[in-house]
PDB file of N, CA and C in Angstrom:
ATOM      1  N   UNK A   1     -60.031 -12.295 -11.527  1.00  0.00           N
ATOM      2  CA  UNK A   1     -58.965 -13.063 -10.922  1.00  0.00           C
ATOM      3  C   UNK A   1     -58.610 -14.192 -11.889  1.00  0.00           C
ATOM      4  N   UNK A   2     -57.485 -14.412 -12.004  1.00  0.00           N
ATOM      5  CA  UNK A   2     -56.849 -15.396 -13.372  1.00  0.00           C
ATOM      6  C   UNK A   2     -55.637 -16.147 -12.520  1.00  0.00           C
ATOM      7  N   UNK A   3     -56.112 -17.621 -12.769  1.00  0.00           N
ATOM      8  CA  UNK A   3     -55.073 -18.781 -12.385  1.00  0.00           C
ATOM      9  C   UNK A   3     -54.721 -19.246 -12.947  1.00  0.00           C
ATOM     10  N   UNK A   4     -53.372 -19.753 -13.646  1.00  0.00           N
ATOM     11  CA  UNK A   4     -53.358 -20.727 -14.868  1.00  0.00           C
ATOM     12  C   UNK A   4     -52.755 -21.994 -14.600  1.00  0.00           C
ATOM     13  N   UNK A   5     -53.443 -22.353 -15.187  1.00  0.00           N
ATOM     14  CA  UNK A   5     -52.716 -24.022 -15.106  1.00  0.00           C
ATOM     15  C   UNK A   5     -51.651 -25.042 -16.123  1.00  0.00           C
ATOM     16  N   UNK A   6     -50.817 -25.337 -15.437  1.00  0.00           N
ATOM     17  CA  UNK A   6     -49.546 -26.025 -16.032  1.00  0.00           C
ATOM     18  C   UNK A   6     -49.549 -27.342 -15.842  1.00  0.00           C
ATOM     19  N   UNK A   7     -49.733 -28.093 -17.583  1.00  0.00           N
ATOM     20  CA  UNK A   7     -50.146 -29.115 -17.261  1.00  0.00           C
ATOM     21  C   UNK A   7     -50.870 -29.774 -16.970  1.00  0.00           C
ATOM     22  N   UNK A   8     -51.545 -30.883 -16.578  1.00  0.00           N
ATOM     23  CA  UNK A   8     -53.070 -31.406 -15.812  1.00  0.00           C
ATOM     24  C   UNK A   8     -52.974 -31.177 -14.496  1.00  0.00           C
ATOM     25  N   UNK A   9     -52.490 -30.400 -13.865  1.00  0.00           N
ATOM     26  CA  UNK A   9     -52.510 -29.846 -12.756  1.00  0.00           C
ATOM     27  C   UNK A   9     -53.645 -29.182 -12.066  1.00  0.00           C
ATOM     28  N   UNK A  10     -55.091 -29.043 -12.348  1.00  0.00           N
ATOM     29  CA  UNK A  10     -55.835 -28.374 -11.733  1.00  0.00           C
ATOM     30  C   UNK A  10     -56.122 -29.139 -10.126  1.00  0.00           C
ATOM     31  N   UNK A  11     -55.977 -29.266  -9.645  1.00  0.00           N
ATOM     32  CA  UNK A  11     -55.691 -29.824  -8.367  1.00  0.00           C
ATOM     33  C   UNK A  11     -54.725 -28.316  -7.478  1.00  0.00           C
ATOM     34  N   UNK A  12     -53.973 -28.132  -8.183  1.00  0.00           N
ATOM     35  CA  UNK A  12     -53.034 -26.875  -7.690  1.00  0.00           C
ATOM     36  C   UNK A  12     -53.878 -26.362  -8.040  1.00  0.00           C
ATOM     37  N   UNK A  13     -54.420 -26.041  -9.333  1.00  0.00           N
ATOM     38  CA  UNK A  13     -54.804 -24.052 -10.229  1.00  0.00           C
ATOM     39  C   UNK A  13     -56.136 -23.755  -8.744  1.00  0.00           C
ATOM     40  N   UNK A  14     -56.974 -25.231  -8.201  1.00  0.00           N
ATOM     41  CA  UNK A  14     -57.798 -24.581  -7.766  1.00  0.00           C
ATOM     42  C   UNK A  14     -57.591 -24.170  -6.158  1.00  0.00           C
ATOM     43  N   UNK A  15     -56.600 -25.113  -5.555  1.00  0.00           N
ATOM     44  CA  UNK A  15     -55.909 -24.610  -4.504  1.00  0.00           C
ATOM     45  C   UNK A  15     -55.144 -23.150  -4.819  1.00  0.00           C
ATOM     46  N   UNK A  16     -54.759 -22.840  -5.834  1.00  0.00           N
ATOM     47  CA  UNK A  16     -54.343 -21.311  -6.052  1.00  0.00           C
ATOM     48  C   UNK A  16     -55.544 -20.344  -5.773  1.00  0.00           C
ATOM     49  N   UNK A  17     -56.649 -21.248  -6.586  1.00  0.00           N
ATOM     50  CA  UNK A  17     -57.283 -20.125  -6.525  1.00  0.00           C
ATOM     51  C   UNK A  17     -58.255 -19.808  -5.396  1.00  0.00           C
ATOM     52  N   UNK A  18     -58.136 -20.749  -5.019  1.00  0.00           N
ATOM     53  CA  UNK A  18     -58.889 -20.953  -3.170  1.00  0.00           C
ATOM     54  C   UNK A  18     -58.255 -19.785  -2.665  1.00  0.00           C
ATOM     55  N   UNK A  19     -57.059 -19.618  -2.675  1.00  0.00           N
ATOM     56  CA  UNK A  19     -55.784 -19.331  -1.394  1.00  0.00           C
ATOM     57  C   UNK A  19     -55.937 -17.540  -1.823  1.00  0.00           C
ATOM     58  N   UNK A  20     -56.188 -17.219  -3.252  1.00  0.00           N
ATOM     59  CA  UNK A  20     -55.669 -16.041  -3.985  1.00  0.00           C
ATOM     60  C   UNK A  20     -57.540 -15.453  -2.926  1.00  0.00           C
ATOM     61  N   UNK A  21     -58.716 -16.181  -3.569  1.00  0.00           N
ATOM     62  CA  UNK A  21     -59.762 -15.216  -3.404  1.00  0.00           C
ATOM     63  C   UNK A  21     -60.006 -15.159  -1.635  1.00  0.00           C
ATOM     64  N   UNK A  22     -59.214 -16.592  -0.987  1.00  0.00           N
ATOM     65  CA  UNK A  22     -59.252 -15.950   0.854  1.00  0.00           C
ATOM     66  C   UNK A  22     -58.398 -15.037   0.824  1.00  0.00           C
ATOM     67  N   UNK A  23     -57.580 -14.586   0.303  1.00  0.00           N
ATOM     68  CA  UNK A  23     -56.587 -13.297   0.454  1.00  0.00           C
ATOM     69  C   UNK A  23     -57.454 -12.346   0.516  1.00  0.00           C
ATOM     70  N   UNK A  24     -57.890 -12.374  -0.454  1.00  0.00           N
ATOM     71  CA  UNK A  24     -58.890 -10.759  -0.987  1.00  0.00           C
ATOM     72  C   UNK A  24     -59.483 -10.656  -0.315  1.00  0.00           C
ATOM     73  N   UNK A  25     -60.342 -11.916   0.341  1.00  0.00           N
ATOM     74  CA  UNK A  25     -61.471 -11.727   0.949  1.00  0.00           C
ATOM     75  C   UNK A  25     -62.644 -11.438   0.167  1.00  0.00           C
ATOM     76  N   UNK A  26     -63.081 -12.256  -0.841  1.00  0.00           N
ATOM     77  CA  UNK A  26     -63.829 -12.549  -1.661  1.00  0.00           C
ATOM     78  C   UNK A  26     -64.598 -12.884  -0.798  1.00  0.00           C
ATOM     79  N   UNK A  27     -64.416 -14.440  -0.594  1.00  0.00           N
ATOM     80  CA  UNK A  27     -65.334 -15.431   0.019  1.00  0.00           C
ATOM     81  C   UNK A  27     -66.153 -14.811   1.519  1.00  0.00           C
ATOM     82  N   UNK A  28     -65.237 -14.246   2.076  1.00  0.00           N
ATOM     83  CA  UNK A  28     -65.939 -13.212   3.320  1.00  0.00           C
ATOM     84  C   UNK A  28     -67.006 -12.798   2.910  1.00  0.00           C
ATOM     85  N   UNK A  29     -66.660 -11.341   2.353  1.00  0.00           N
ATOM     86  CA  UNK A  29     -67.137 -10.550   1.689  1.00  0.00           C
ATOM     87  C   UNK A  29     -68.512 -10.804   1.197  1.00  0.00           C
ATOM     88  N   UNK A  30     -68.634 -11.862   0.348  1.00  0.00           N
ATOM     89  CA  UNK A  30     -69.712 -12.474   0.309  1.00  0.00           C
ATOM     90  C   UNK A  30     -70.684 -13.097   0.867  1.00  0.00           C
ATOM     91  N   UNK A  31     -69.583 -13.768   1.970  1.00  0.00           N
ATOM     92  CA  UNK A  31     -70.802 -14.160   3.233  1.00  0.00           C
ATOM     93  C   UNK A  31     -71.713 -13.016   3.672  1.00  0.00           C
ATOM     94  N   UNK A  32     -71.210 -11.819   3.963  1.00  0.00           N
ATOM     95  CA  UNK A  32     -71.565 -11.234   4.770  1.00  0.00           C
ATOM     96  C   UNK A  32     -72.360 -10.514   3.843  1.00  0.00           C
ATOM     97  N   UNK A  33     -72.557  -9.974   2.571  1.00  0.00           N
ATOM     98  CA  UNK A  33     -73.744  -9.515   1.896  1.00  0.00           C
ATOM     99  C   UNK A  33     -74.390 -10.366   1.825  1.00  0.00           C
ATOM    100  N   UNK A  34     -74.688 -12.090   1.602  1.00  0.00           N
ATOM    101  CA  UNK A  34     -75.637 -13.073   1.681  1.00  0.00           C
ATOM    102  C   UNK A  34     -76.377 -12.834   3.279  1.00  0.00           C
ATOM    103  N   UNK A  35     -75.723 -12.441   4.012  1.00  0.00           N
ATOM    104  CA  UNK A  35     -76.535 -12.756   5.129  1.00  0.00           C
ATOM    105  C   UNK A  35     -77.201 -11.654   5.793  1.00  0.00           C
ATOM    106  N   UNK A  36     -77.552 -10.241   4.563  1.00  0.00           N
ATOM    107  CA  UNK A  36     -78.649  -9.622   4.712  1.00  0.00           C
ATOM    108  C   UNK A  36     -78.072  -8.097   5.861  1.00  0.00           C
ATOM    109  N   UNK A  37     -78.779  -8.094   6.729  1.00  0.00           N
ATOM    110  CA  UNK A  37     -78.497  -6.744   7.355  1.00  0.00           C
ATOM    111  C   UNK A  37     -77.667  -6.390   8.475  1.00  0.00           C
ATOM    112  N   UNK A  38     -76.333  -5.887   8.295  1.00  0.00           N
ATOM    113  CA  UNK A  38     -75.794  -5.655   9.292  1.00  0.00           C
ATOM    114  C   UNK A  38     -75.974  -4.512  10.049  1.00  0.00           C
ATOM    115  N   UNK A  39     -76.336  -4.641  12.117  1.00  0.00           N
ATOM    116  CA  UNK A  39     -76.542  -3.381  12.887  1.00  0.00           C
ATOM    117  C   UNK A  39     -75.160  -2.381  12.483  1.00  0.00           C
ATOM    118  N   UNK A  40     -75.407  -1.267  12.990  1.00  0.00           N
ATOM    119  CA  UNK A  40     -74.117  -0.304  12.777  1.00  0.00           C
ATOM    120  C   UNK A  40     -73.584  -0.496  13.563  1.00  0.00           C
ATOM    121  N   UNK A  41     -73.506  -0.986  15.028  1.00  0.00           N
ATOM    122  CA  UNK A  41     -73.004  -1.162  16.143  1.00  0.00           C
ATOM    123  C   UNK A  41     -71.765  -2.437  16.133  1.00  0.00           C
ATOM    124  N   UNK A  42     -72.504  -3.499  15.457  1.00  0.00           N
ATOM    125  CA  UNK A  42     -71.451  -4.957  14.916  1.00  0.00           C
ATOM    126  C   UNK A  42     -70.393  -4.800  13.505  1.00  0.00           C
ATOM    127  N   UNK A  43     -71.020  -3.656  12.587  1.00  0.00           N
ATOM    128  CA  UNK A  43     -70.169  -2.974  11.599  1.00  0.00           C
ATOM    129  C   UNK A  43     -68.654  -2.105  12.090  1.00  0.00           C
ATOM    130  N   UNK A  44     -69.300  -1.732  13.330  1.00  0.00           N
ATOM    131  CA  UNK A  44     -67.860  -0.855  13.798  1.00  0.00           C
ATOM    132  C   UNK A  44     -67.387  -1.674  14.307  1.00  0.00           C
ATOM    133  N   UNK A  45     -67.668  -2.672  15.050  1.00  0.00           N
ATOM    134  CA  UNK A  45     -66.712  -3.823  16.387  1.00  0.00           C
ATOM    135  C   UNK A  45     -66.144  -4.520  14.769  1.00  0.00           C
ATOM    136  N   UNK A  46     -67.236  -4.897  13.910  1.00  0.00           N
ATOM    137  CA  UNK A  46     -66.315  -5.832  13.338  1.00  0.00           C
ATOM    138  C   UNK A  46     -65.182  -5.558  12.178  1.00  0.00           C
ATOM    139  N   UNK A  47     -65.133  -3.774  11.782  1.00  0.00           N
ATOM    140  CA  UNK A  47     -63.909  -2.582  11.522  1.00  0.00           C
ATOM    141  C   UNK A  47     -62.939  -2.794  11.952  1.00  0.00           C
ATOM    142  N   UNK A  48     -63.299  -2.292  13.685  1.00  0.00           N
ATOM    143  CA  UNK A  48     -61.976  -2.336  14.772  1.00  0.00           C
ATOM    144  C   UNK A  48     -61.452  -3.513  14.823  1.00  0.00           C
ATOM    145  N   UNK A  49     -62.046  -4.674  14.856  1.00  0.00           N
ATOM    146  CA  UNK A  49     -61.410  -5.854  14.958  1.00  0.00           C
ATOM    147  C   UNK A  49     -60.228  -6.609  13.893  1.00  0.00           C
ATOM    148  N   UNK A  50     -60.917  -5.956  12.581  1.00  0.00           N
ATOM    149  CA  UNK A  50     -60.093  -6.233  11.113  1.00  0.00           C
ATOM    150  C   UNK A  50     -58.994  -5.381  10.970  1.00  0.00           C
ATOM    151  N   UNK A  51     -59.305  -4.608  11.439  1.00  0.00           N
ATOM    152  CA  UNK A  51     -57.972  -3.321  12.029  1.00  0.00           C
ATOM    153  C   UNK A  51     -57.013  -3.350  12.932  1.00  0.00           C
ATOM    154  N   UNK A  52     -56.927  -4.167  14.312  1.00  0.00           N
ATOM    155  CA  UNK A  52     -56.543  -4.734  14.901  1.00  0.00           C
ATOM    156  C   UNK A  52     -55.497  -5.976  14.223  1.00  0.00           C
ATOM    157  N   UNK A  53     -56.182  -6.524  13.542  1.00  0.00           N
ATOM    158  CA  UNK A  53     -55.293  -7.955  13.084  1.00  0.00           C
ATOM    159  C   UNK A  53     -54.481  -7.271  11.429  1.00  0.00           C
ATOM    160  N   UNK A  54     -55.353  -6.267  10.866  1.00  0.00           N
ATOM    161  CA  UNK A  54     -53.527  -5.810   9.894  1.00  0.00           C
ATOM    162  C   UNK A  54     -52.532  -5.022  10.910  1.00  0.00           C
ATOM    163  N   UNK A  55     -53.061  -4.355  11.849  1.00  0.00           N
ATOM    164  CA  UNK A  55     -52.384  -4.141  12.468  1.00  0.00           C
ATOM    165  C   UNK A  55     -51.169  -4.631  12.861  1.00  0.00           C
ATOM    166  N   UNK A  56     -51.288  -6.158  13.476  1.00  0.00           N
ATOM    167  CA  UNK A  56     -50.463  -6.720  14.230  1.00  0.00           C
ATOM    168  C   UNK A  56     -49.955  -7.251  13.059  1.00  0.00           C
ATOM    169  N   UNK A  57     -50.368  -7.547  11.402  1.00  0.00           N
ATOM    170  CA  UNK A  57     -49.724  -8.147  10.934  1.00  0.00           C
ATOM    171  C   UNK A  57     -48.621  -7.977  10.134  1.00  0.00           C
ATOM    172  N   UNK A  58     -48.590  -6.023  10.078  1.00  0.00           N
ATOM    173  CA  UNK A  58     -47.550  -5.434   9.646  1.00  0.00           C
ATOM    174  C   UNK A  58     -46.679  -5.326  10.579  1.00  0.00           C
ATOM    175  N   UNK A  59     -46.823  -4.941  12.072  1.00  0.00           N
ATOM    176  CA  UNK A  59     -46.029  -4.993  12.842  1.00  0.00           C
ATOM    177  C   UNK A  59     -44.869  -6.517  13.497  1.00  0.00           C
ATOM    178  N   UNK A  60     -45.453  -7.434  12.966  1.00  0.00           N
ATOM    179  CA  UNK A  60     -44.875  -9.041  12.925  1.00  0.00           C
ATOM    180  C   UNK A  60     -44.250  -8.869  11.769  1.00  0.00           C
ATOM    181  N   UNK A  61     -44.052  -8.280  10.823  1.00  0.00           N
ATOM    182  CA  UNK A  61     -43.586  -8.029   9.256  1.00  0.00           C
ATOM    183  C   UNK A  61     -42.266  -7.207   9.901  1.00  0.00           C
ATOM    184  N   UNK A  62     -42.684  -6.358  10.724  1.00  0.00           N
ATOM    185  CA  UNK A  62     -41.402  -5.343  10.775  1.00  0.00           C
ATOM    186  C   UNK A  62     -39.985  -5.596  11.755  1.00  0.00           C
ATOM    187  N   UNK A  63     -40.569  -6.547  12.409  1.00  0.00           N
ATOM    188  CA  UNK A  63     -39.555  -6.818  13.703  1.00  0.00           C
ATOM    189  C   UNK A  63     -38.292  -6.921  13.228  1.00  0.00           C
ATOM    190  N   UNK A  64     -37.270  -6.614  13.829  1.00  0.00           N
ATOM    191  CA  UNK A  64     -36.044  -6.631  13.356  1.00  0.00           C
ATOM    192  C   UNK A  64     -34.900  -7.532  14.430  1.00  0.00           C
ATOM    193  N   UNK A  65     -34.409  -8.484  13.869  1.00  0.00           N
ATOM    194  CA  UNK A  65     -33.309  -8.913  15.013  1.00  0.00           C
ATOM    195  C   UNK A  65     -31.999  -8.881  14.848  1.00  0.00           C
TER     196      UNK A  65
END
């Protein structure tokens, strides 16, 4: 992942780069291998649930008026 900075601006580059790796879901991602073993049972609820919210977030993308 590459941010660049313009100027003495790192104040932005690292708010970019805050904003870019919660996109990805870096920082998640990581929580959740730091914190060791997930049941299979909380792996699927917590699937369906992440599935649920792109869900709704393409469908808020599509509305038409």
């Amino acid at each position: 992942m590459e941010v660049s900075v313009h100027g003495k601006n790192v104040e932005g580059a690292i708010r970019a780069f805050r904003k870019k790796t919660q996109k990805d879901g870096v920082v998640k991602e990581s929580r959740q291998r730091n914190n060791g073993f997930e049941k299979p049972s909380r792996r699927e609820k917590r699937k369906r649930e992440e599935s649920i919210i792109r869900r709704r977030k393409v469908r808020k993308g599509e509305t038409v008026f």
